[in-house]
N, C-alpha and C. Protein backbone atom coordinates (compact mmCIF):
# COMPACT_ATOMS: atom_id res chain seq x y z
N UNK A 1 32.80 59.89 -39.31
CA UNK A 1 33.45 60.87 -38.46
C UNK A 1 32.41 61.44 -37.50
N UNK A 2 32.77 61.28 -35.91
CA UNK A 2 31.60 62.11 -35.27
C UNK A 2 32.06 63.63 -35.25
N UNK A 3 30.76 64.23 -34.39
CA UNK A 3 31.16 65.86 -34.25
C UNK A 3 31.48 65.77 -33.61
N UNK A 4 32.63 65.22 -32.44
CA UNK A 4 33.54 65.83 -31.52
C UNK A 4 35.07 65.81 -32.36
N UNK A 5 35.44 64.89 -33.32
CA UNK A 5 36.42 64.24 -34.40
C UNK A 5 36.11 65.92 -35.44
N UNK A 6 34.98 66.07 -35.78
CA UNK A 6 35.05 67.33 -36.40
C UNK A 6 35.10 68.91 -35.84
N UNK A 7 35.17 68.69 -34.42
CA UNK A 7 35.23 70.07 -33.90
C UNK A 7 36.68 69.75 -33.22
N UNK A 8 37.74 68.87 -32.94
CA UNK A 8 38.61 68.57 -32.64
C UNK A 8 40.16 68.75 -33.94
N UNK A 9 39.35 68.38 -35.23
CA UNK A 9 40.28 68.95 -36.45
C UNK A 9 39.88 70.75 -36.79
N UNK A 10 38.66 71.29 -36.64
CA UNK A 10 38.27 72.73 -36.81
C UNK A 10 39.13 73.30 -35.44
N UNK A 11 39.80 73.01 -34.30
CA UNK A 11 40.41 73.60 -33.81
C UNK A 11 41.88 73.49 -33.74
N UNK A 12 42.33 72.22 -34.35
CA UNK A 12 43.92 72.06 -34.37
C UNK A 12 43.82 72.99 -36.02
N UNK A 13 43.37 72.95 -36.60
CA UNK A 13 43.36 73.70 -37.75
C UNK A 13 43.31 75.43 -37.79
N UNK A 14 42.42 75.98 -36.75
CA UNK A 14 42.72 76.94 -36.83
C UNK A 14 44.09 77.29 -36.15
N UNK A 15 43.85 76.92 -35.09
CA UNK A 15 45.17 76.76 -34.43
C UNK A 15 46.13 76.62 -35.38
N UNK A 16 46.83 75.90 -36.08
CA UNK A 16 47.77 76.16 -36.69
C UNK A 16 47.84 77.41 -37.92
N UNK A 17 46.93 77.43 -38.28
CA UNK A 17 46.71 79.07 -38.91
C UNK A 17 47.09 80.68 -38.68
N UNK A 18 46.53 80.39 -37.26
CA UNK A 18 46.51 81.02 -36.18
C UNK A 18 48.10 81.35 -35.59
N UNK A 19 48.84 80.38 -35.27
CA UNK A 19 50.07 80.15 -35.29
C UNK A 19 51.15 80.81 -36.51
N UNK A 20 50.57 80.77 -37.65
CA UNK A 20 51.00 80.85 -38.94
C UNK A 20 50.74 82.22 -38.96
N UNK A 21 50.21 82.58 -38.93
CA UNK A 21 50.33 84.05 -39.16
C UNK A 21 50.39 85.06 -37.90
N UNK A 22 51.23 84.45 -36.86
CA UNK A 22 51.52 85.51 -35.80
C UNK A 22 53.30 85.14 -36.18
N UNK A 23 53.86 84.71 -36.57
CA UNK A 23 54.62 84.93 -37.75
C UNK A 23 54.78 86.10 -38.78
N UNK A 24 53.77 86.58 -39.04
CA UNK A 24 53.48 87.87 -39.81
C UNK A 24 54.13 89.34 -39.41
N UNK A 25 54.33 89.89 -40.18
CA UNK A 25 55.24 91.39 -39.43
C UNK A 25 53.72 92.18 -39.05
N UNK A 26 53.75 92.26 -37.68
CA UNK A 26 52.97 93.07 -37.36
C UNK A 26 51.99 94.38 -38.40
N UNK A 27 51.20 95.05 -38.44
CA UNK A 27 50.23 96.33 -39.22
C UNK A 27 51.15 97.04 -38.42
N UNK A 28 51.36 97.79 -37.66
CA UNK A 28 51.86 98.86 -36.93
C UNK A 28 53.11 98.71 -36.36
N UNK A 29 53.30 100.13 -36.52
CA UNK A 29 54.83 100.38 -35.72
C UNK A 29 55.11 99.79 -34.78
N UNK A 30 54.45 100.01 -33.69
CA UNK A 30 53.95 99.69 -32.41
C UNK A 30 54.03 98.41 -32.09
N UNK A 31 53.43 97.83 -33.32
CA UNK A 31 53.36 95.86 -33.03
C UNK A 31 54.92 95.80 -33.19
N UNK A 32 55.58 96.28 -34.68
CA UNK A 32 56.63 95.75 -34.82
C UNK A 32 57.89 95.85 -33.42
N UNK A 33 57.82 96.92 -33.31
CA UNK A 33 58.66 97.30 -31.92
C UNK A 33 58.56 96.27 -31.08
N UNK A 34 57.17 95.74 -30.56
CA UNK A 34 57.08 95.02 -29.67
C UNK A 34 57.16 93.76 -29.98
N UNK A 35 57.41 93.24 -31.36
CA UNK A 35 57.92 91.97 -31.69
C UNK A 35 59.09 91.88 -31.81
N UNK A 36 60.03 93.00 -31.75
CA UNK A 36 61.20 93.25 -31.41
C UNK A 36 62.13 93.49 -30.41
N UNK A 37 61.06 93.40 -29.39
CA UNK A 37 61.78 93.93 -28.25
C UNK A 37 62.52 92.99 -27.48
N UNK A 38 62.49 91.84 -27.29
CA UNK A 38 63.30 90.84 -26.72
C UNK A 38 65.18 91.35 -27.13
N UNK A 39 64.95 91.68 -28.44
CA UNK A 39 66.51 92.19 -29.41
C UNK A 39 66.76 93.66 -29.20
N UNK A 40 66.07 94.47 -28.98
CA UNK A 40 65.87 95.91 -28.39
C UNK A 40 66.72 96.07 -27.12
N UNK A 41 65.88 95.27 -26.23
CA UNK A 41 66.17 95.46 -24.80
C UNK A 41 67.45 95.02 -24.62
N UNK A 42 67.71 93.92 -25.05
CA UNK A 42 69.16 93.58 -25.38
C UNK A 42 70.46 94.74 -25.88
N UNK A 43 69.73 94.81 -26.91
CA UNK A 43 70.90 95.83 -27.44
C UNK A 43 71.28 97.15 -26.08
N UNK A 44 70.32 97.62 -25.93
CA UNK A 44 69.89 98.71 -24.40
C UNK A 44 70.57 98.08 -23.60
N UNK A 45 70.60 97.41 -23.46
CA UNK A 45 71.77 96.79 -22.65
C UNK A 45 72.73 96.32 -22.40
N UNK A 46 73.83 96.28 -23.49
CA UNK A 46 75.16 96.48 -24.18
C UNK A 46 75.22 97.06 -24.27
N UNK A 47 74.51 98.47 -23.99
CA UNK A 47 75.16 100.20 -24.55
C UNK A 47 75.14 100.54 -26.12
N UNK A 48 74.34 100.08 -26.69
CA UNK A 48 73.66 100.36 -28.02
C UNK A 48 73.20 101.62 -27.58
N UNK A 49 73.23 102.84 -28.97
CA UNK A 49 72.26 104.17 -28.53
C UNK A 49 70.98 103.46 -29.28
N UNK A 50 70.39 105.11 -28.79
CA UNK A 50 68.89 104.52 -29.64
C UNK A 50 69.49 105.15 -31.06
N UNK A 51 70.07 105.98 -31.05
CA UNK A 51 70.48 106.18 -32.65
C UNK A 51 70.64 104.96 -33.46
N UNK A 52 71.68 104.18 -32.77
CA UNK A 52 71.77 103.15 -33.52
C UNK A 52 71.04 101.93 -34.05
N UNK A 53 70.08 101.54 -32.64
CA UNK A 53 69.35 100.70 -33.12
C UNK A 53 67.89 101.00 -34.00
N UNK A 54 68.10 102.98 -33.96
CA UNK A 54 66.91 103.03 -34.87
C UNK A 54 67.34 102.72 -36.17
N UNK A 55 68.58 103.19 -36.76
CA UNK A 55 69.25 102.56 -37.60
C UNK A 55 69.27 101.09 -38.09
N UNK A 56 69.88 100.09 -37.37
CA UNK A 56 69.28 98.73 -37.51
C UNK A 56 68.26 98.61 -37.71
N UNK A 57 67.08 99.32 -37.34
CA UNK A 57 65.82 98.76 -37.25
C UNK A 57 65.31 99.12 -38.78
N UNK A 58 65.48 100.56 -38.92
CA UNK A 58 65.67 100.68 -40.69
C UNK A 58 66.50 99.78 -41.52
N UNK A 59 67.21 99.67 -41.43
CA UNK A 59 67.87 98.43 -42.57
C UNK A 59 67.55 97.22 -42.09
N UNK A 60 67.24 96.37 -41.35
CA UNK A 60 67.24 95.13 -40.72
C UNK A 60 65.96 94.61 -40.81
N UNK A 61 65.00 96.05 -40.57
CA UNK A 61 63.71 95.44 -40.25
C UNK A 61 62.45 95.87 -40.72
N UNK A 62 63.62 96.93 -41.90
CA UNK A 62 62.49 97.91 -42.79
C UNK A 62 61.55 98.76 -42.25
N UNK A 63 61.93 99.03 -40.91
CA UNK A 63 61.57 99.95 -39.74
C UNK A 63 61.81 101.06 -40.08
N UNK A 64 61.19 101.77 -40.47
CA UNK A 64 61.42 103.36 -40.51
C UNK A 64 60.27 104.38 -38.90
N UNK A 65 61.23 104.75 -38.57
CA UNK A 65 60.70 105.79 -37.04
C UNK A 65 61.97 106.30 -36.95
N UNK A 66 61.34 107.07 -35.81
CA UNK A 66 62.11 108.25 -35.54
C UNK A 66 62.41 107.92 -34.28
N UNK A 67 63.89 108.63 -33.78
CA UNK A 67 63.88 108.84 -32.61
C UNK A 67 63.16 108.96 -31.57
N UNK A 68 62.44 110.24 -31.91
CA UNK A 68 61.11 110.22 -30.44
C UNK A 68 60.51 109.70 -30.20
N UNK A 69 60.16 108.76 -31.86
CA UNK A 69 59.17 108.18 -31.58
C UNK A 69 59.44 106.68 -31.35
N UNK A 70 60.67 105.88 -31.67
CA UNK A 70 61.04 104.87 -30.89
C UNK A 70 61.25 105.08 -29.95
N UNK A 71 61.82 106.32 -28.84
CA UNK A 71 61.63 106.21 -27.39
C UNK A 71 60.78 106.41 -26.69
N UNK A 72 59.61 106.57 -27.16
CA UNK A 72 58.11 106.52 -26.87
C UNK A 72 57.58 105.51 -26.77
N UNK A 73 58.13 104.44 -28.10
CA UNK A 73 57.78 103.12 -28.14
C UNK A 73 58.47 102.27 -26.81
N UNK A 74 59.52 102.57 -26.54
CA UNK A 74 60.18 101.47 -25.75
C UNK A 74 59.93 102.15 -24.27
N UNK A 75 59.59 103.34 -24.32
CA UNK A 75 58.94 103.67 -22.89
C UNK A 75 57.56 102.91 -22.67
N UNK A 76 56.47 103.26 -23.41
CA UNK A 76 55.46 102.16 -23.49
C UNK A 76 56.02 101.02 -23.12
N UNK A 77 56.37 100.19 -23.98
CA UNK A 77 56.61 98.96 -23.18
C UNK A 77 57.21 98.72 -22.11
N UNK A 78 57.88 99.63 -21.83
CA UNK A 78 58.96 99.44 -20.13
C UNK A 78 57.84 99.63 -18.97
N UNK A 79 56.92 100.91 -19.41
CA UNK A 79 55.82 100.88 -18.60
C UNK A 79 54.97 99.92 -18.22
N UNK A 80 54.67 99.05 -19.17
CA UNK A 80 53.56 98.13 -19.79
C UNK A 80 54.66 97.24 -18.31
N UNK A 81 55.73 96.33 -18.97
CA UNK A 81 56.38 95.59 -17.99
C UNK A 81 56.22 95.99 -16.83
N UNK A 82 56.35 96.93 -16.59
CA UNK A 82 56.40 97.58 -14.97
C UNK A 82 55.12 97.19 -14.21
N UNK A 83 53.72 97.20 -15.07
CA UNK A 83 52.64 96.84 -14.43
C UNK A 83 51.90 98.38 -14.89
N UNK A 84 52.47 98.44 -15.71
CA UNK A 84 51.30 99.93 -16.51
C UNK A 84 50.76 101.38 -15.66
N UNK A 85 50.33 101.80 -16.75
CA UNK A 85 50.52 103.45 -15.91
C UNK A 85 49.63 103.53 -14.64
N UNK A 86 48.76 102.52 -14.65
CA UNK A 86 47.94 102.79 -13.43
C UNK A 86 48.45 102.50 -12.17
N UNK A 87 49.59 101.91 -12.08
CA UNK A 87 50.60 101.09 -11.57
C UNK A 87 51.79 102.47 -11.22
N UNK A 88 52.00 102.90 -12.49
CA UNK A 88 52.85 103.69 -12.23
C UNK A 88 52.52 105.21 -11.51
N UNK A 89 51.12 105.53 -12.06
CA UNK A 89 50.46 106.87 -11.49
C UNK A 89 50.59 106.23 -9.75
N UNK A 90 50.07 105.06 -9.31
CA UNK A 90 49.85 104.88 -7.94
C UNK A 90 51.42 105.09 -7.41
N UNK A 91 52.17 104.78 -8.37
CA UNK A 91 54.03 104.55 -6.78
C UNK A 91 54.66 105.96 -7.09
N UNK A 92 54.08 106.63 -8.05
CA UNK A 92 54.40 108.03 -8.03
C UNK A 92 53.24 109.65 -8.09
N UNK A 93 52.97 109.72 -6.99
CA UNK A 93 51.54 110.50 -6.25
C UNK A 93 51.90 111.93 -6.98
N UNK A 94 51.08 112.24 -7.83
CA UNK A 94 51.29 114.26 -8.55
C UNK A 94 51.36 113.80 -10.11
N UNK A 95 51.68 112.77 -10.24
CA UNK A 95 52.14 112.45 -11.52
C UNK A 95 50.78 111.75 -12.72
N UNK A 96 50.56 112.32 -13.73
CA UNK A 96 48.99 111.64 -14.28
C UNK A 96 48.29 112.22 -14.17
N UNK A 97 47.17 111.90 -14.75
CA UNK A 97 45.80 112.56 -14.57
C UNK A 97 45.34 111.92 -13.75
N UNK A 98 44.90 112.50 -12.61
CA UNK A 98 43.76 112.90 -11.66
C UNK A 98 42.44 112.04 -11.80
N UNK A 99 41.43 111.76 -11.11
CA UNK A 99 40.42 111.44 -11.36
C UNK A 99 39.33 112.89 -10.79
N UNK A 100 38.60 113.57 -11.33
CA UNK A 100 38.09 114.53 -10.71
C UNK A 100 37.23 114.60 -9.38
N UNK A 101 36.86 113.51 -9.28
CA UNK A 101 36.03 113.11 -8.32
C UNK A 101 37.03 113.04 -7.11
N UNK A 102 37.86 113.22 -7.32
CA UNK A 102 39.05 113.09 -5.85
C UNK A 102 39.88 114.09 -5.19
N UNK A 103 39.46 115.26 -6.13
CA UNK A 103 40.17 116.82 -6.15
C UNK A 103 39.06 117.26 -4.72
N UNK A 104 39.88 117.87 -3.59
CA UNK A 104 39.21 118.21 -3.12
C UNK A 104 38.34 119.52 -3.77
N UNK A 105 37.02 120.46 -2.72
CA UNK A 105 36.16 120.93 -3.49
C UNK A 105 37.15 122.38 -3.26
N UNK A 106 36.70 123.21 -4.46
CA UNK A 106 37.39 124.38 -4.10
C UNK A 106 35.79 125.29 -3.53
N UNK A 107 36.30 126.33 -2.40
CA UNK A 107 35.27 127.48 -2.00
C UNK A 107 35.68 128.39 -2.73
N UNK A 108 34.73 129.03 -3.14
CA UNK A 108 34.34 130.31 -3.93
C UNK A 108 34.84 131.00 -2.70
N UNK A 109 35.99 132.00 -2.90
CA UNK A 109 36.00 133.88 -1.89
C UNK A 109 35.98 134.67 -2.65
N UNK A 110 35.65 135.54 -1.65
CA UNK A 110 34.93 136.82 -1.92
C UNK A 110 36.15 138.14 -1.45
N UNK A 111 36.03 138.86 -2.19
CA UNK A 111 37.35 140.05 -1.62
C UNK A 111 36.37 141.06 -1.21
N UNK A 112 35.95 141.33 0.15
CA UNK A 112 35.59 142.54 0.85
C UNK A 112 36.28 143.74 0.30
N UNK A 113 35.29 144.98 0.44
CA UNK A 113 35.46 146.25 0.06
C UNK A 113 35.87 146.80 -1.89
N UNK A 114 36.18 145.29 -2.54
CA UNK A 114 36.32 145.74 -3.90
C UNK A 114 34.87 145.40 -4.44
N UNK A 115 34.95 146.42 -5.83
CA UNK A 115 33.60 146.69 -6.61
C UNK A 115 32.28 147.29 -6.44
């Protein structure tokens, strides 16, 4: 066997490993949501509430969250799609944090005749 035959099976191998366990239910809320969301967005769009599909998501998907905090989740990702907050701070000007370096400077005044 040469070493290109052995670095050619060390990568279809991980590779399929690799494969194999993105299969896996996500560590976090966050992941799970977003391995969900193809079926999410869907539902959101048949007029599913979020009540409900937080519901499904508890029985279905052993998802336990909350309201706020699944619409937090699916705002994130709507953002994310959109082209992300930096994206979004730019097409909407007041909105975000600031960079300080861009605030114009403020002058110090002075109030004549007090003190």
């Amino acid at each position: 066997m040469s070493k290109s035959d052995t670095s050619d099976s060390w990568i279809s191998a991980a590779r399929r490993r690799l494969a194999a366990r993105s299969m896996e239910k996500p560590a976090t809320k966050a992941g799970q949501i977003r391995a969900l969301w193809p079926e999410i967005h869907a539902a959101l769009d048949c007029g599913q509430s979020m009540k409900s599909i937080r519901i499904w998501l508890e029985d279905e998907a052993g998802i336990s969250v909350a309201i706020t905090s699944l619409t937090s989740y699916i705002s994130r990702i709507r953002r994310r799609e959109a082209g992300g907050p930096a994206e979004t701070a730019r097409a909407a000007p007041g909105q975000g944090r600031q960079d300080p370096r861009s605030r114009p400077e403020r002058r110090k005044t002075t109030i004549r005749g007090l003190g």
